[in-house]
Structures are given as structure tokens and as C-alpha cells.
Protein backbone atom coordinates (compact mmCIF):
# COMPACT_ATOMS: atom_id res chain seq x y z
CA UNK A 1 31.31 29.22 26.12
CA UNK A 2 29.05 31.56 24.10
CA UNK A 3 32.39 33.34 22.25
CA UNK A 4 33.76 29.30 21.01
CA UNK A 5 29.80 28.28 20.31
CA UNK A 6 29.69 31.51 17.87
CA UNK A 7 33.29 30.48 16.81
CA UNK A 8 32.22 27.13 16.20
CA UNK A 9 29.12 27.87 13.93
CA UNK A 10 31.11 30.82 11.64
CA UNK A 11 33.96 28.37 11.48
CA UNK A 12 31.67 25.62 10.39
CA UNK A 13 28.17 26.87 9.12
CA UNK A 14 27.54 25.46 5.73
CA UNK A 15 28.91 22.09 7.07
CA UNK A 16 25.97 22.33 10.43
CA UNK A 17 23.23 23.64 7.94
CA UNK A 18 23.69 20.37 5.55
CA UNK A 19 23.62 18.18 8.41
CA UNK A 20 20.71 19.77 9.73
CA UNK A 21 19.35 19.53 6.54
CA UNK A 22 20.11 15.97 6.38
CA UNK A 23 19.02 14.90 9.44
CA UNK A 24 15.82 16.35 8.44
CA UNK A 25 15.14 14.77 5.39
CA UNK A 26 15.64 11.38 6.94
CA UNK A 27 13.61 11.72 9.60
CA UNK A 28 10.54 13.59 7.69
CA UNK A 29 10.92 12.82 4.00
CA UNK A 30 13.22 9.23 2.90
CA UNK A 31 15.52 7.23 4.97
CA UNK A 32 17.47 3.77 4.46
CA UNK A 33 17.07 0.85 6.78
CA UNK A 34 19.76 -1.87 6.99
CA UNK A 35 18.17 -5.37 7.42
CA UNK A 36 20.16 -7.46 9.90
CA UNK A 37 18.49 -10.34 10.01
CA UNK A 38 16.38 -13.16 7.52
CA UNK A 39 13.10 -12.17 8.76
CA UNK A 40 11.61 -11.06 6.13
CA UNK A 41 13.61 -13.95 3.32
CA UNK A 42 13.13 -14.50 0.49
CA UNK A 43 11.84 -10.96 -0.23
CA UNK A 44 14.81 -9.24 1.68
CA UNK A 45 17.74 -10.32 2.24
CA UNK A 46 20.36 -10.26 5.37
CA UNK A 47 22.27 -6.60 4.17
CA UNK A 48 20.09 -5.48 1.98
CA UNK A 49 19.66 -1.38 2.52
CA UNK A 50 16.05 -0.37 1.85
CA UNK A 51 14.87 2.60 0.50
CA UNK A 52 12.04 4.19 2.90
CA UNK A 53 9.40 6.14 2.29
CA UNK A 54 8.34 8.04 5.18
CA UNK A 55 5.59 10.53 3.61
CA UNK A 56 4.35 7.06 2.27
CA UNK A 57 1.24 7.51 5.41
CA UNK A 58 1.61 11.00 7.54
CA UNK A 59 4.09 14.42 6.89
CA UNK A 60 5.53 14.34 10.65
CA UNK A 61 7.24 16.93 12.82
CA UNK A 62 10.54 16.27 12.49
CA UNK A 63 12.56 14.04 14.93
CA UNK A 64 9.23 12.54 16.13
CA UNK A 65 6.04 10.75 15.72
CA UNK A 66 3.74 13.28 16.10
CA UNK A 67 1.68 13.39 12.10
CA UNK A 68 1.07 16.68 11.18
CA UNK A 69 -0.92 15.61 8.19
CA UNK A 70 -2.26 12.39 7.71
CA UNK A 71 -1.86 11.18 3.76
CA UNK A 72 -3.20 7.25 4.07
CA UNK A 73 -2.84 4.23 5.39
CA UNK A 74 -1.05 1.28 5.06
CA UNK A 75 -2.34 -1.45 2.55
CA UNK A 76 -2.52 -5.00 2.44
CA UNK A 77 0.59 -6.65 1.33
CA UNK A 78 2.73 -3.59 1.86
CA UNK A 79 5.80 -3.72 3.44
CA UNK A 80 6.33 -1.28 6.49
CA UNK A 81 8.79 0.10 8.81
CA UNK A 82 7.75 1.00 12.44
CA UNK A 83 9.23 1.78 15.55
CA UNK A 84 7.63 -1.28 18.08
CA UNK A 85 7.18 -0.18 21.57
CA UNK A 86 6.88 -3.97 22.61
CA UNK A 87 10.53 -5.12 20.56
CA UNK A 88 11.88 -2.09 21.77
CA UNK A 89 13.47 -1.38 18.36
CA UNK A 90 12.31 -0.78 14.69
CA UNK A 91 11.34 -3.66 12.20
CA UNK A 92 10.39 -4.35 8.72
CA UNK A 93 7.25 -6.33 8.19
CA UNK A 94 4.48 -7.05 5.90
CA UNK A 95 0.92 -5.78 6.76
CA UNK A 96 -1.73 -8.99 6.50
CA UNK A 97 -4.55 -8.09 8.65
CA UNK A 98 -6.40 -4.23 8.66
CA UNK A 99 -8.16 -3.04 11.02
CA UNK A 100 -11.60 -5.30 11.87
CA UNK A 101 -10.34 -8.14 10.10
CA UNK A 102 -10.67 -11.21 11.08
CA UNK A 103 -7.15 -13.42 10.75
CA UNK A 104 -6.31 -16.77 11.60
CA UNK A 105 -3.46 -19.00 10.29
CA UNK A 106 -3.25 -22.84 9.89
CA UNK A 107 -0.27 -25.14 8.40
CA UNK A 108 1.50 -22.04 7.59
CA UNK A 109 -1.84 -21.18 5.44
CA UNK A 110 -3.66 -17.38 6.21
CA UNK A 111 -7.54 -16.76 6.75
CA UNK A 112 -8.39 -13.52 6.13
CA UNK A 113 -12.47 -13.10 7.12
CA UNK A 114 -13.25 -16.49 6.71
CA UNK A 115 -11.91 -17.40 3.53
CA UNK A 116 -8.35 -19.04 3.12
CA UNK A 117 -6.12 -16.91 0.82
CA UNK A 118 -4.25 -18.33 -2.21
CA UNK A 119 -0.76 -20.20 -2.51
CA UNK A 120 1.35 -21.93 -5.65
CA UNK A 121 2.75 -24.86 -5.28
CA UNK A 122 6.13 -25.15 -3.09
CA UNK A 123 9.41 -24.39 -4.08
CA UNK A 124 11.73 -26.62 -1.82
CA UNK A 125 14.98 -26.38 -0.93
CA UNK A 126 16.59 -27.67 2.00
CA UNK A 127 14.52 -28.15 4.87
CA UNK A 128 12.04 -25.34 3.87
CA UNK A 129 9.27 -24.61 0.98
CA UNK A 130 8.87 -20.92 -0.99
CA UNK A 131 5.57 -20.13 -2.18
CA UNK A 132 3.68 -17.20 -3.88
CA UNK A 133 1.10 -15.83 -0.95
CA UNK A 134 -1.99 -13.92 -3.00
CA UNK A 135 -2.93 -11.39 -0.62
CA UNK A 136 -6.03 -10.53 -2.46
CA UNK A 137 -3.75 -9.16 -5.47
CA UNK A 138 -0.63 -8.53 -3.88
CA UNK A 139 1.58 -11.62 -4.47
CA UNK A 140 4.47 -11.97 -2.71
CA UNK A 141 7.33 -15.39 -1.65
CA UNK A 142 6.26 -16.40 1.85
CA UNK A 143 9.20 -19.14 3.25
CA UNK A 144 7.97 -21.71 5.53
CA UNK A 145 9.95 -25.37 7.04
CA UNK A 146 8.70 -28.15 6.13
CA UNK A 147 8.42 -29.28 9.68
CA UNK A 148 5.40 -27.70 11.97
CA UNK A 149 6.76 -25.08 14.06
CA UNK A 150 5.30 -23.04 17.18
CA UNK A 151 5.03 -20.12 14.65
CA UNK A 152 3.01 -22.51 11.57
CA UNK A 153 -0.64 -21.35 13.38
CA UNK A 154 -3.03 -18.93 15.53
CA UNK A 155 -7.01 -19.16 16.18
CA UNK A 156 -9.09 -16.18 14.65
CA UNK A 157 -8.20 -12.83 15.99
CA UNK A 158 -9.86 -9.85 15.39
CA UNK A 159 -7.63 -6.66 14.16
CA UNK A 160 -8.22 -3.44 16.72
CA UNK A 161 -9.30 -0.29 15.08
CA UNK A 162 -6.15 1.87 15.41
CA UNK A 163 -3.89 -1.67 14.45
CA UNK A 164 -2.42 -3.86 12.34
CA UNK A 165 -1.54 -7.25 12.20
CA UNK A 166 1.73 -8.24 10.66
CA UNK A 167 4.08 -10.61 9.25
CA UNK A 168 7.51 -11.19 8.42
CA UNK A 169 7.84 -13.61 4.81
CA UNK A 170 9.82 -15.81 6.62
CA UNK A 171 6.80 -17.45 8.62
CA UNK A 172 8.98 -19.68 10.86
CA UNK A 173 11.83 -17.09 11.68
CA UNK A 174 9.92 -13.82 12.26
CA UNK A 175 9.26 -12.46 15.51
CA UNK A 176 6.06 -10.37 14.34
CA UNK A 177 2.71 -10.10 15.38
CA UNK A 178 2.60 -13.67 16.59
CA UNK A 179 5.24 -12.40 19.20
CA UNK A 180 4.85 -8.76 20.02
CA UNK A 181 0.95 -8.36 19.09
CA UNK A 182 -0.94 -5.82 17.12
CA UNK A 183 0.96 -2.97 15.41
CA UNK A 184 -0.69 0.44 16.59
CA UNK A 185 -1.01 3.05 14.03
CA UNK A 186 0.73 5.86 15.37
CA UNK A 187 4.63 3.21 15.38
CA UNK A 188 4.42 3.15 11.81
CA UNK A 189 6.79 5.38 10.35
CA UNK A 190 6.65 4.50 6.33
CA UNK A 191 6.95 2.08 3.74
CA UNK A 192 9.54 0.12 1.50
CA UNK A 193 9.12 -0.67 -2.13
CA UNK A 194 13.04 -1.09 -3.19
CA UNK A 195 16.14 -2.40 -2.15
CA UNK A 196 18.86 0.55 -2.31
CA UNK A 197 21.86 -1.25 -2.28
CA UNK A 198 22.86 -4.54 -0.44
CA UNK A 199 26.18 -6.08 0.60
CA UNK A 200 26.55 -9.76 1.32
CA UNK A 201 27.81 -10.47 4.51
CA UNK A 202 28.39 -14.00 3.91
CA UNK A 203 30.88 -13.19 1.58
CA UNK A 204 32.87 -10.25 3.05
CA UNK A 205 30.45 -7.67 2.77
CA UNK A 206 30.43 -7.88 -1.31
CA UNK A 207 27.94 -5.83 -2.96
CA UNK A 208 24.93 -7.35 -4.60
CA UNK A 209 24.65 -5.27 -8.35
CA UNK A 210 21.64 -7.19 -9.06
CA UNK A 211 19.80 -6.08 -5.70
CA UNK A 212 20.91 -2.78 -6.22
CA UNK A 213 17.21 -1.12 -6.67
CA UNK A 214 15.78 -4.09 -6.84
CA UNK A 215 11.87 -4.13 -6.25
CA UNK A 216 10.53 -5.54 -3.52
């Protein structure tokens, strides 16, 4: 076993040390996440590939969670990629409440500490509305239906130290914090800014040249 593992890596090295390599940088420094689902529409589409950053918050030990140096935290507004203990699987959201905030939602409408947040007039199409959410400077399309929804409101909650509270853009087709609770710190593994590439998969996996970097 020993003689065809020592074969193995003098046959093979320079291949084994780029993958190595590889592996590494995706786990510590950048990585692409494929978006499966309309979650997060109109901001990100189904097969878009987004660019990660995952120094964006912490420098982690490779392969893990564990932050070896801590560089920030995440924003308001910014969209972030974690790895949710409750969904058992990772998810792109956007972070709305910080910790100690206050947060409450009504007709589709966010209260952040008391005060109601700004929205421009609806976009329709269909049986839902777009609208430009001001997340005190950071505006962004929310998509809502025009019909009230078990998702369209919550009472005041109160953001954990240590958590965040977060939302996908599509408000009534997002299982977020309104399903799988406050966002802990430590599941958060970076942030996305662009779209890499996408491919359309309504139309035989065509690529999208006009997504293609495409800011989000």
C-alpha cells in the first residue's frame, strides 16, 4: 500500500499539489455558489453563479469554520452566504436586522427600531409587485405578491448579540429567518457582490452575457 501511495504521488504530484491548492483557495480565500432556486429574485436569478468572498468577515482554517482572524462583520443590506445548521444546507440571503435591533414586518413593509424603512412605488407584473427597499442607504428590488401571504408579516423581534436576522428579496418565496430563525455569527462564511456567470435553465442552460459579472 505504502510502495503504490508513493507511486501514486511521483506519478501524479504537480496534478495533487494544484488541487490541494485549489481546494484551498475555495474554502479560505473565493468560491462560487450556484443559486438553485428564486429566493433571492429579482436580484439573483435561478443559475446565476456568484462570486464569493470568503475573507469578506474572518481568514479561517481551511476546510472549516473555525476564524483565525476576525476582519468585520456583516453590514446591512449585504448579501451573505452561510452554512445554516437549522436548513441543513448553505443559503444566500440578505442581512436586514444586526445584532440588538429591533425588526418587525407588516404588508410586506420592514421596521427597523421603530421606524418603517423606505419603498418606491410598485413595479407589477403578473401576480406580484417589485420595489426599491432603502435599507438605510443600501437600495435594493425586494419582490412581493400582491395577495397577503403567511410570509407578508412578523411582530417586533429583537436581534441576539452573536445573530442576524435575514431575508431573501423574494419576500413571499424565501425560506429565511421567518422559517429557520436567527443567523448565528460563526455560519456565516462570506459575502457576494457579483454574479460570475449564469446559465438559464429555462432555456437549455443558455448563458446569460449580460449577467456575466453583473453587480449585485
Amino acid at each position: 500500500m505504502r510502495q503504490r501511495l508513493l507511486s501514486l504521488w511521483n506519478g501524479n504530484r504537480s496534478f495533487i499539489i494544484f488541487v490541494v491548492l485549489l481546494l484551498t483557495f475555495r474554502s479560505v480565500i473565493a468560491d462560487w455558489n450556484v443559486v438553485p432556486t428564486g429566493s433571492m429574485k429579482p436580484t439573483i436569478l435561478e443559475g446565476d453563479r456568484i462570486l464569493v468572498n470568503k475573507m469578506a468577515y474572518d481568514l479561517r482554517l481551511p476546510f472549516t469554520h473555525i476564524s483565525l482572524l476576525k476582519r468585520g462583520d456583516p453590514a446591512r443590506g449585504e448579501i451573505v452566504i452561510f452554512d445554516s445548521e437549522a436548513a441543513d444546507k448553505r443559503m444566500v440571503k440578505r442581512v436586514v436586522g444586526l445584532p440588538g435591533d429591533w425588526i418587525a414586518m407588516h404588508d410586506n413593509r420592514l421596521w427597523i427600531n421603530g421606524r418603517q424603512i423606505g419603498y418606491s412605488d410598485a413595479e407589477t407584473a403578473a401576480a406580484w409587485q417589485d420595489r426599491i427597499e432603502n435599507l438605510y442607504g443600501v437600495e435594493h428590488w425586494v419582490r412581493w405578491l400582491d395577495q397577503e401571504s403567511g410570509l407578508s408579516g412578523f411582530p417586533p423581534v429583537k436581534v441576539p448579540d452573536g445573530h442576524y436576522l435575514v431575508l431573501g428579496d423574494n419576500r413571499d418565496n424565501s425560506a429565511d429567518s421567518r422559517v429557520i430563525g436567527f443567523v448565528p455569527r460563526q455560519e456565516i462564511v462570506g459575502r457576494a457582490r457579483h454574479v460570475l456567470l449564469s446559465l438559464n435553465h429555462e432555456n437549455h442552460y443558455l448563458p446569460r452575457p449580460h449577467r456575466f459579472m453583473h453587480r449585485l
